[in-house]
Protein backbone atom coordinates (compact mmCIF):
# COMPACT_ATOMS: atom_id res chain seq x y z
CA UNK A 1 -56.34 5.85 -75.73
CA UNK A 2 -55.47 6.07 -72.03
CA UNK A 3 -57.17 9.45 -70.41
CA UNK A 4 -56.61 10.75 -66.99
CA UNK A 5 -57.67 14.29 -65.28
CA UNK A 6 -55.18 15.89 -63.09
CA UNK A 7 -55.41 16.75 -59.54
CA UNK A 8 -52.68 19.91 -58.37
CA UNK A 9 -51.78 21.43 -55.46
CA UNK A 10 -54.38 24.51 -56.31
CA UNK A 11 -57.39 21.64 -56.62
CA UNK A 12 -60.25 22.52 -53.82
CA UNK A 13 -59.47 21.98 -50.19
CA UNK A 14 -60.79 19.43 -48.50
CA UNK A 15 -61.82 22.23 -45.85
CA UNK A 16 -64.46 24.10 -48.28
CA UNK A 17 -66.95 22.36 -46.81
CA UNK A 18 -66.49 23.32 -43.48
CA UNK A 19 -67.98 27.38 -42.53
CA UNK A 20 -65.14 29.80 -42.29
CA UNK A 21 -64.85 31.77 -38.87
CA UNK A 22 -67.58 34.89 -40.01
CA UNK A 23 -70.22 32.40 -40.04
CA UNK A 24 -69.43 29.85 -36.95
CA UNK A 25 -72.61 29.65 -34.39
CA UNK A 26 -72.06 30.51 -30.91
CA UNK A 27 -69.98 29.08 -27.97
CA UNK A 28 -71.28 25.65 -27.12
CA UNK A 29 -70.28 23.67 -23.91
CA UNK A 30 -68.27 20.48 -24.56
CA UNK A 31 -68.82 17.78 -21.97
CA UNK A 32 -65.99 15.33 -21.53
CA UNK A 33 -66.78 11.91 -19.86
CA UNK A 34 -66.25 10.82 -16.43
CA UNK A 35 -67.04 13.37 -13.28
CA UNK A 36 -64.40 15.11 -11.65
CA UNK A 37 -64.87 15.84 -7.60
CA UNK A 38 -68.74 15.12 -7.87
CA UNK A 39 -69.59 18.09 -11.20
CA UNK A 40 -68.96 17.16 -14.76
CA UNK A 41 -65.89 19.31 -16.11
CA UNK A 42 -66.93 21.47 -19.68
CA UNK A 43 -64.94 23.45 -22.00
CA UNK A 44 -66.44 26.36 -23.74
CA UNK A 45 -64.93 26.03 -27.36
CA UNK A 46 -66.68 27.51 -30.90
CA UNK A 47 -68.61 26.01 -32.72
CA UNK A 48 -68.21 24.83 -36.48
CA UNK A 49 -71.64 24.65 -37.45
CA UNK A 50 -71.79 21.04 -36.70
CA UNK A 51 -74.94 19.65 -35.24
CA UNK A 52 -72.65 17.10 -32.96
CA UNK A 53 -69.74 17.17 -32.12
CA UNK A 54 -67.56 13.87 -32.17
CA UNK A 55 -66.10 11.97 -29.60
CA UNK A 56 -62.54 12.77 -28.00
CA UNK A 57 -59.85 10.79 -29.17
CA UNK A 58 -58.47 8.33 -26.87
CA UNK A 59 -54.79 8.13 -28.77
CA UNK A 60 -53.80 11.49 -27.28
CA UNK A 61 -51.57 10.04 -24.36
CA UNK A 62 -51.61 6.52 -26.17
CA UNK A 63 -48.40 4.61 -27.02
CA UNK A 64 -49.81 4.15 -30.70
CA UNK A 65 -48.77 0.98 -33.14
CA UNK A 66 -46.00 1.42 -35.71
CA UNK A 67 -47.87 -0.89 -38.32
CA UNK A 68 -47.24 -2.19 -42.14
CA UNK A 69 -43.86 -4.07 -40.37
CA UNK A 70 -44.66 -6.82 -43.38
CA UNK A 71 -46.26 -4.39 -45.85
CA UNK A 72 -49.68 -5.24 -44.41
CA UNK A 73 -53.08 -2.35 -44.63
CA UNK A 74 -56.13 -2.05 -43.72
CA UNK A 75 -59.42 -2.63 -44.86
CA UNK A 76 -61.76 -0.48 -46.73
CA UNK A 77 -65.30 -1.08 -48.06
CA UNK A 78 -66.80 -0.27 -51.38
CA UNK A 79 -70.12 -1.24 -52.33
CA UNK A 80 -69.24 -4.53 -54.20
CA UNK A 81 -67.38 -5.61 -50.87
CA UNK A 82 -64.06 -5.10 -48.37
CA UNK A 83 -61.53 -4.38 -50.30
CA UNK A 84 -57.90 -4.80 -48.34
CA UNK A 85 -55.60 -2.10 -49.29
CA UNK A 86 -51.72 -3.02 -48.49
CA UNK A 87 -48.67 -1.03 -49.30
CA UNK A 88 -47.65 -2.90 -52.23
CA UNK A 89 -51.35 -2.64 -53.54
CA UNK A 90 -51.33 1.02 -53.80
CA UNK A 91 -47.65 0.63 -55.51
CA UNK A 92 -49.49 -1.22 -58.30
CA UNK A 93 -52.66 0.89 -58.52
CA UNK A 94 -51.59 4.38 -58.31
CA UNK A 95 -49.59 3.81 -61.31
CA UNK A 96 -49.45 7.05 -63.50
CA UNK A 97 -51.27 7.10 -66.63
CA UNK A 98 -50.41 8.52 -69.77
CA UNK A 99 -50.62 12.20 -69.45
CA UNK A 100 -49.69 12.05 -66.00
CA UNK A 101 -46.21 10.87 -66.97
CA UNK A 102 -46.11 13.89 -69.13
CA UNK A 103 -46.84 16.69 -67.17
CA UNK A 104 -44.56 15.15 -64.59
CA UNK A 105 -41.56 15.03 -66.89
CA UNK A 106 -42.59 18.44 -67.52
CA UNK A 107 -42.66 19.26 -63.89
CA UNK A 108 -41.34 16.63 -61.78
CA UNK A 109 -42.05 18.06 -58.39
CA UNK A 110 -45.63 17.66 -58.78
CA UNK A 111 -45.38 13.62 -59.16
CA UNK A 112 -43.91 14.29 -55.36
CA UNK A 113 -46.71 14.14 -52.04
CA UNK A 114 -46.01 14.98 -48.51
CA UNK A 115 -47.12 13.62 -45.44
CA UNK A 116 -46.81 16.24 -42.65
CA UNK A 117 -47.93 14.24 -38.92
CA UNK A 118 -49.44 17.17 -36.94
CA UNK A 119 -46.96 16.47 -33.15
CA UNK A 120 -44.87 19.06 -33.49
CA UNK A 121 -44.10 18.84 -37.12
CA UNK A 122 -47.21 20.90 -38.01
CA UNK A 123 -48.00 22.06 -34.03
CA UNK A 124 -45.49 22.50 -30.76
CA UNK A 125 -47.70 19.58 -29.28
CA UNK A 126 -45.28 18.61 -26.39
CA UNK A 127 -45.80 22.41 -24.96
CA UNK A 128 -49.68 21.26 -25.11
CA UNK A 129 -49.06 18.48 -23.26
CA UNK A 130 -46.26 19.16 -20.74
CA UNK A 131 -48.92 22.09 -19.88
CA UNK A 132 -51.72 19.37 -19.34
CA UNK A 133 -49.30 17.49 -16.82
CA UNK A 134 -48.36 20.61 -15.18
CA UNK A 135 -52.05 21.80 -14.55
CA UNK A 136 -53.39 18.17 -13.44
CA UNK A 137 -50.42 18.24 -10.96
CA UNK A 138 -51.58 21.78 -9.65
CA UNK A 139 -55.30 20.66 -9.01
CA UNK A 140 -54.09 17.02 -7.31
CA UNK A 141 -51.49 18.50 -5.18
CA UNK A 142 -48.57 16.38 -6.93
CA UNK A 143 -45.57 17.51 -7.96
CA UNK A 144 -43.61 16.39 -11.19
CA UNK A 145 -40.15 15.34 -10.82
CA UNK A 146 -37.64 17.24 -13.24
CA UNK A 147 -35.64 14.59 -14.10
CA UNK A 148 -35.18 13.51 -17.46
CA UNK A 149 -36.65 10.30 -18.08
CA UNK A 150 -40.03 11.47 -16.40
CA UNK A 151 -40.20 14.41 -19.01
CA UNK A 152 -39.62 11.93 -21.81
CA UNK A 153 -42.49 9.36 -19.82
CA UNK A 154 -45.13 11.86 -19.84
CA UNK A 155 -44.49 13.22 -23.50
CA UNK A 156 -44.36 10.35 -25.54
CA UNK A 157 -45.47 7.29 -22.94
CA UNK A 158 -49.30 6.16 -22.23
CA UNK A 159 -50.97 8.16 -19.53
CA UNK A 160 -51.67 5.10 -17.79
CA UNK A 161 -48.34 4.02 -18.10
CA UNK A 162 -47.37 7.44 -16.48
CA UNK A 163 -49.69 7.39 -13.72
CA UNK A 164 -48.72 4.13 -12.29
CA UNK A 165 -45.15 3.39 -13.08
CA UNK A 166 -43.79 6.69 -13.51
CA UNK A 167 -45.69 9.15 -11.16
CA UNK A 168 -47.53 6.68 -9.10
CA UNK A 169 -50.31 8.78 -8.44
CA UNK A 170 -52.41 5.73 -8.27
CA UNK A 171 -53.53 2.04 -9.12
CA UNK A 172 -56.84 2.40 -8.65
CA UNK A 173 -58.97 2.20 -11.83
CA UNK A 174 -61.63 4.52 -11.64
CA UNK A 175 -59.37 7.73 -9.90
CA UNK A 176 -57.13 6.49 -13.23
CA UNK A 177 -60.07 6.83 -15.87
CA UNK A 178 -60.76 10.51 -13.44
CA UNK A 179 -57.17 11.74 -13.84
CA UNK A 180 -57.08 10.78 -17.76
CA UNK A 181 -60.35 12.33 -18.70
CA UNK A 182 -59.28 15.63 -16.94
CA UNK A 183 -56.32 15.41 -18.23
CA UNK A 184 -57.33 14.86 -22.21
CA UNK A 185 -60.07 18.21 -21.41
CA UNK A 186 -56.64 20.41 -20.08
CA UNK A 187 -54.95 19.36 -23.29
CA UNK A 188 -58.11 19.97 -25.45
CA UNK A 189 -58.68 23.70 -23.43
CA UNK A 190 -54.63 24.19 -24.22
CA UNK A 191 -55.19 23.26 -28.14
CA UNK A 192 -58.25 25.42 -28.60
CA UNK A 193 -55.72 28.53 -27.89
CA UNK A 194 -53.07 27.69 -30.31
CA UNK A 195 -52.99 29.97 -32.95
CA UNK A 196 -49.33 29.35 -34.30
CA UNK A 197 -47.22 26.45 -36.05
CA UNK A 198 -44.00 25.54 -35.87
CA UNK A 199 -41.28 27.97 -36.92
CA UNK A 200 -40.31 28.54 -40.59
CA UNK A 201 -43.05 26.26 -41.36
CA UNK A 202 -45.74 28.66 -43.15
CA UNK A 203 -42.73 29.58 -45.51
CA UNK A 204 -41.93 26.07 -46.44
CA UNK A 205 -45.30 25.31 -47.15
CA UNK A 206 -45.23 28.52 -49.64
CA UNK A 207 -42.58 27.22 -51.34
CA UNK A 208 -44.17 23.74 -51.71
CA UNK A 209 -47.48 25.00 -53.00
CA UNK A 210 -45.02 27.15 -55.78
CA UNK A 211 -43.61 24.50 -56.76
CA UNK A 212 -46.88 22.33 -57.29
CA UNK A 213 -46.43 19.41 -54.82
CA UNK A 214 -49.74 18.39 -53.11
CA UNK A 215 -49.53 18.27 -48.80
CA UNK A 216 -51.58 16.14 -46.38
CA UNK A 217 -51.60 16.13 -42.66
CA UNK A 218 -52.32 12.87 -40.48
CA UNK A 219 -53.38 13.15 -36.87
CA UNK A 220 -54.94 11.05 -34.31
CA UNK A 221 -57.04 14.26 -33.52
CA UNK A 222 -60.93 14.51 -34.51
CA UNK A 223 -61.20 16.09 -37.80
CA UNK A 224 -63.73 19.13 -36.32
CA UNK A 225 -60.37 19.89 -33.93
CA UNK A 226 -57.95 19.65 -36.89
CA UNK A 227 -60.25 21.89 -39.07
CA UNK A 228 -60.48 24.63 -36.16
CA UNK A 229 -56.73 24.48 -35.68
CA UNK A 230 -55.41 24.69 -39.41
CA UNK A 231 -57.81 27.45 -39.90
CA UNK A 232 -56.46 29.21 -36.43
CA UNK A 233 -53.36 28.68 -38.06
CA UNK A 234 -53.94 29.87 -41.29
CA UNK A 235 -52.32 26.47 -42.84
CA UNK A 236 -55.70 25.51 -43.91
CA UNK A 237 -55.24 26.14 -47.78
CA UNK A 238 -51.95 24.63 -48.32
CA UNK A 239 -53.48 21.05 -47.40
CA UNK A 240 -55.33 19.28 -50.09
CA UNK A 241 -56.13 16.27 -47.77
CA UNK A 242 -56.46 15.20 -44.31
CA UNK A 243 -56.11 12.11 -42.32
CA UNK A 244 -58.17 12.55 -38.78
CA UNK A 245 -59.20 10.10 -36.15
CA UNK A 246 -62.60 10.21 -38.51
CA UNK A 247 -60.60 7.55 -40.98
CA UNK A 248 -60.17 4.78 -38.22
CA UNK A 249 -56.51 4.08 -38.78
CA UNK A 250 -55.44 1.48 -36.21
CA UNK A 251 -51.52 2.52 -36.30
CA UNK A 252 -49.36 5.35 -37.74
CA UNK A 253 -48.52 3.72 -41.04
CA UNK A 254 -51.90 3.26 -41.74
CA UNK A 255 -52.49 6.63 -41.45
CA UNK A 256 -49.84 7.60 -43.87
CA UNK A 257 -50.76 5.24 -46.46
CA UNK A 258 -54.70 6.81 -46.17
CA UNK A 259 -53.11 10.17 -46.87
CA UNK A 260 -51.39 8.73 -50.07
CA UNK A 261 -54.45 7.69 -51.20
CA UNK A 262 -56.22 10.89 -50.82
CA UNK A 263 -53.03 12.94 -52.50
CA UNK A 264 -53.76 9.94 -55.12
CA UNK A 265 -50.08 9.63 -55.07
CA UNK A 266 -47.86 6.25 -55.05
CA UNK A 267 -46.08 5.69 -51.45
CA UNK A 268 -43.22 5.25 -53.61
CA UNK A 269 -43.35 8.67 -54.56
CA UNK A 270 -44.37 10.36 -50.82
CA UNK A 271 -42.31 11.89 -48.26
CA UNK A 272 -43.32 12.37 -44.65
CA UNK A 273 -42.23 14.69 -42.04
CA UNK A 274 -41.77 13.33 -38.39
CA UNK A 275 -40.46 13.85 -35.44
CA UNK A 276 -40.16 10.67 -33.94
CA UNK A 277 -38.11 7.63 -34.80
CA UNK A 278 -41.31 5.51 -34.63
CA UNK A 279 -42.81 8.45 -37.58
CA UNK A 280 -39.74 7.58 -39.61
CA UNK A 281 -40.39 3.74 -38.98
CA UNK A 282 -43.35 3.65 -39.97
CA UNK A 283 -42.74 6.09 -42.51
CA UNK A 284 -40.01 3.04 -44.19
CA UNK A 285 -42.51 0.28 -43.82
CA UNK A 286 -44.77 1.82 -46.27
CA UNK A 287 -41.93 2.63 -48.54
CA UNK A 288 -41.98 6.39 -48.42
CA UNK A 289 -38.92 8.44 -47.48
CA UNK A 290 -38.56 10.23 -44.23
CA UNK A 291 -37.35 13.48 -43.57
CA UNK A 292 -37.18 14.17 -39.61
CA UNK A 293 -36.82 17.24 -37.24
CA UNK A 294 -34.83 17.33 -34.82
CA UNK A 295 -35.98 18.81 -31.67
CA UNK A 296 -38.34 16.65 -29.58
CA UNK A 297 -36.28 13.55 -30.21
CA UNK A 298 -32.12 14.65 -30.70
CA UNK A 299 -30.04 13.83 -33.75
CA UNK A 300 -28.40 10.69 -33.02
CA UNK A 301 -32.32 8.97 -32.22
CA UNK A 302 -33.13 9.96 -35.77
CA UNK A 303 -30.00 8.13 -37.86
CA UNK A 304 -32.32 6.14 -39.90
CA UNK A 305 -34.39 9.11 -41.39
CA UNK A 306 -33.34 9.57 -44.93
CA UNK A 307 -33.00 13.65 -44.30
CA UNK A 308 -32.44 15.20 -40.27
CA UNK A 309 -32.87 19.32 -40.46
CA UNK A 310 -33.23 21.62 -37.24
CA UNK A 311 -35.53 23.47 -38.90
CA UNK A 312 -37.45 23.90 -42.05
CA UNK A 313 -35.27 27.05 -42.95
CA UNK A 314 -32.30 24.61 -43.78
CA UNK A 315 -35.11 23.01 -46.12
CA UNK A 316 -35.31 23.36 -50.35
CA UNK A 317 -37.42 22.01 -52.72
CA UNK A 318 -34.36 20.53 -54.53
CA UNK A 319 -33.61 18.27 -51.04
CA UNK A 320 -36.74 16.53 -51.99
CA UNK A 321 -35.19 15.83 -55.86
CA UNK A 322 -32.43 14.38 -54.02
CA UNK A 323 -34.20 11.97 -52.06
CA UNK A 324 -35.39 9.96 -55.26
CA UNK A 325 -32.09 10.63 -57.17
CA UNK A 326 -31.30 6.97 -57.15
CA UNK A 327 -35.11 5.62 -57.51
CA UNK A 328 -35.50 4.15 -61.23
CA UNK A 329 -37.43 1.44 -61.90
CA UNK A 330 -34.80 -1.13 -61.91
CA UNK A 331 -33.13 0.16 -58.53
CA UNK A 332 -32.98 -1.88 -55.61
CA UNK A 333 -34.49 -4.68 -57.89
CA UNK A 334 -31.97 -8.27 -57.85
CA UNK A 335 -29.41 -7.96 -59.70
CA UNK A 336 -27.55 -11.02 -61.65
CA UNK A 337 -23.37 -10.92 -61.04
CA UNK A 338 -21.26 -11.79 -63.86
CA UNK A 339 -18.45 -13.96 -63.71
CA UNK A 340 -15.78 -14.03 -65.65
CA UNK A 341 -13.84 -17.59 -66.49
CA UNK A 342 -10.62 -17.57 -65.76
CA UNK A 343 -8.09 -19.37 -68.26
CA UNK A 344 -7.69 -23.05 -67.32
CA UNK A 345 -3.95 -23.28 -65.50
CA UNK A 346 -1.08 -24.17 -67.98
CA UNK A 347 0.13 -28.21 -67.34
CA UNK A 348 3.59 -28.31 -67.18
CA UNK A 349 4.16 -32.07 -68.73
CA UNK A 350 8.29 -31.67 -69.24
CA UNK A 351 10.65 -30.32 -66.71
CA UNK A 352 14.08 -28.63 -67.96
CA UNK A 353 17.06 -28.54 -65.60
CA UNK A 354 19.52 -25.61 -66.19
């Protein structure tokens, strides 16, 4: 007989392992790379009671890749060998078993996982970073033009992009490897101070974990930074997984389908939360459903999410039922059409004049 064991929303956090805020060690200096003006610029941040602390992301101010646009993974090793996980792959093997099926027809919201990305979904991330642009400007002596195009440049374009064809502070490599390690410390010193998420969000969560549904975030931040700022946050127990920079995820969909796996839920049956269109694109590729925000990016950019809300107060656990109310198995599947014969035409072989 097919067995299974069952994995809710109240299953141990992925974050028991790391030392609650009673028991970190003392300040430690973090030294970014690159020197600044002739001194090496450090930012005094707590410590998590990790011997070393991992390397900065780069994919901060980094126009990042959309991915799966075919269905295509990544790779992942086990000890008998790679073993290339796609999006149709984890269709197949996450299958439910048995009992699964019958605790879900029992409570249907549980067979449900969501994807929250952390850019102002989970955090107000473009304050972070307009702040980094703002402060960098101060210390050069530049000024940032107001216009809107530039604001949209430096929140959601590369930095080197920004620096040459948008502010053209300057061409020259190593001032440009200067101005973006400065500039990734200011955004790091602005994170370490956020202590709140986005509105209406802690309540939406509450509701989720009532109703049994198992959460994951995905980020392109190191997992020690995500830790510290879920637990600043106090969002750390409503996550049961966590996708950081850690996983080595080469584009956005592949970090959605790495939190599927960890929820140990079909992408068929996941549905993430973005703010950008490329979120919700990549979000479609791995055959999830999307449910956007609209804020950073305005309505009429997000058309193709499956759900658009201004805020997560106009959200309810029965909006996610709704999303799969036309899933079955046979829908979207090819379909044969039916034809009907007509009668063959009546021959007229006499003709009668009146």
């Amino acid at each position: 007989m097919e067995s299974c064991s069952f994995r809710t929303a109240a299953s141990p956090s992925p974050f028991s392992s790391a030392p609650s805020s009673s028991s970190r060690a003392p300040c430690s200096s973090l030294r970014f790379p690159g020197p600044r003006n002739g001194r090496q610029m450090g930012v005094r941040r707590r410590a998590s009671g990790f011997d070393a602390f991992p390397p900065l992301p780069g994919k901060v101010f980094v126009d990042e890749a959309i991915g799966a646009e075919y269905g295509e993974g990544f790779e992942t090793f086990r000890m008998d060998g790679p073993l290339k996980v796609d999006v149709d792959y984890l269709n197949e093997k996450l299958q439910e078993c048995f009992l699964q099926r019958i605790r879900h027809a029992m409570k249907p919201d549980e067979a449900f996982g969501l994807i929250f990305s952390w850019d102002n979904v989970i955090a107000d991330t473009d304050s972070l970073k307009l702040d980094a642009w703002r402060q960098l400007a101060l210390e050069e002596g530049k000024d940032i033009p107001s216009a809107a195009h530039v604001r949209k440049s430096i929140l959601h374009g590369a930095a080197d992009h920004v620096l040459r064809k948008v502010l053209y502070w300057t061409k020259e490599e190593g001032q440009m490897e200067k101005l973006k390690a400065r500039l990734i410390e200011l955004y790091y010193e602005n994170l370490f101070k956020l202590d709140t998420p986005v509105e209406g969000l802690r309540e939406w969560l509450d509701a989720v974990q009532t109703a049994g549904i198992p959460c994951a975030v995905a980020s392109s931040l190191d997992r020690r930074c995500m830790v510290e700022a879920l637990d600043r946050m106090a969002l750390s127990k409503y996550f049961k997984a966590i996708v950081t920079d850690e996983d080595d995820m080469e584009s956005i969909a592949h970090r959605f389908l790495s939190a599927a796996m960890k929820l140990d839920r079909k992408p068929t049956k996941c549905v993430v939360f973005e703010d950008d269109p490329r979120g919700v694109t990549a979000a479609h590729n791995c055959t999830m459903m999307a449910v956007a925000l609209i804020g950073a990016h305005p309505a009429y950019e997000l058309v193709q999410a499956d759900l658009a809300v201004a805020k997560y107060s106009k959200l309810s656990v029965i909006n996610l039922r709704r999303l799969f109310a036309n899933k079955g198995t046979s829908f979207m599947d090819l379909q044969k059409q039916i034809i009907e014969k007509s009668p063959p035409k009546r021959r007229l072989t006499v003709d009668t004049i009146f």
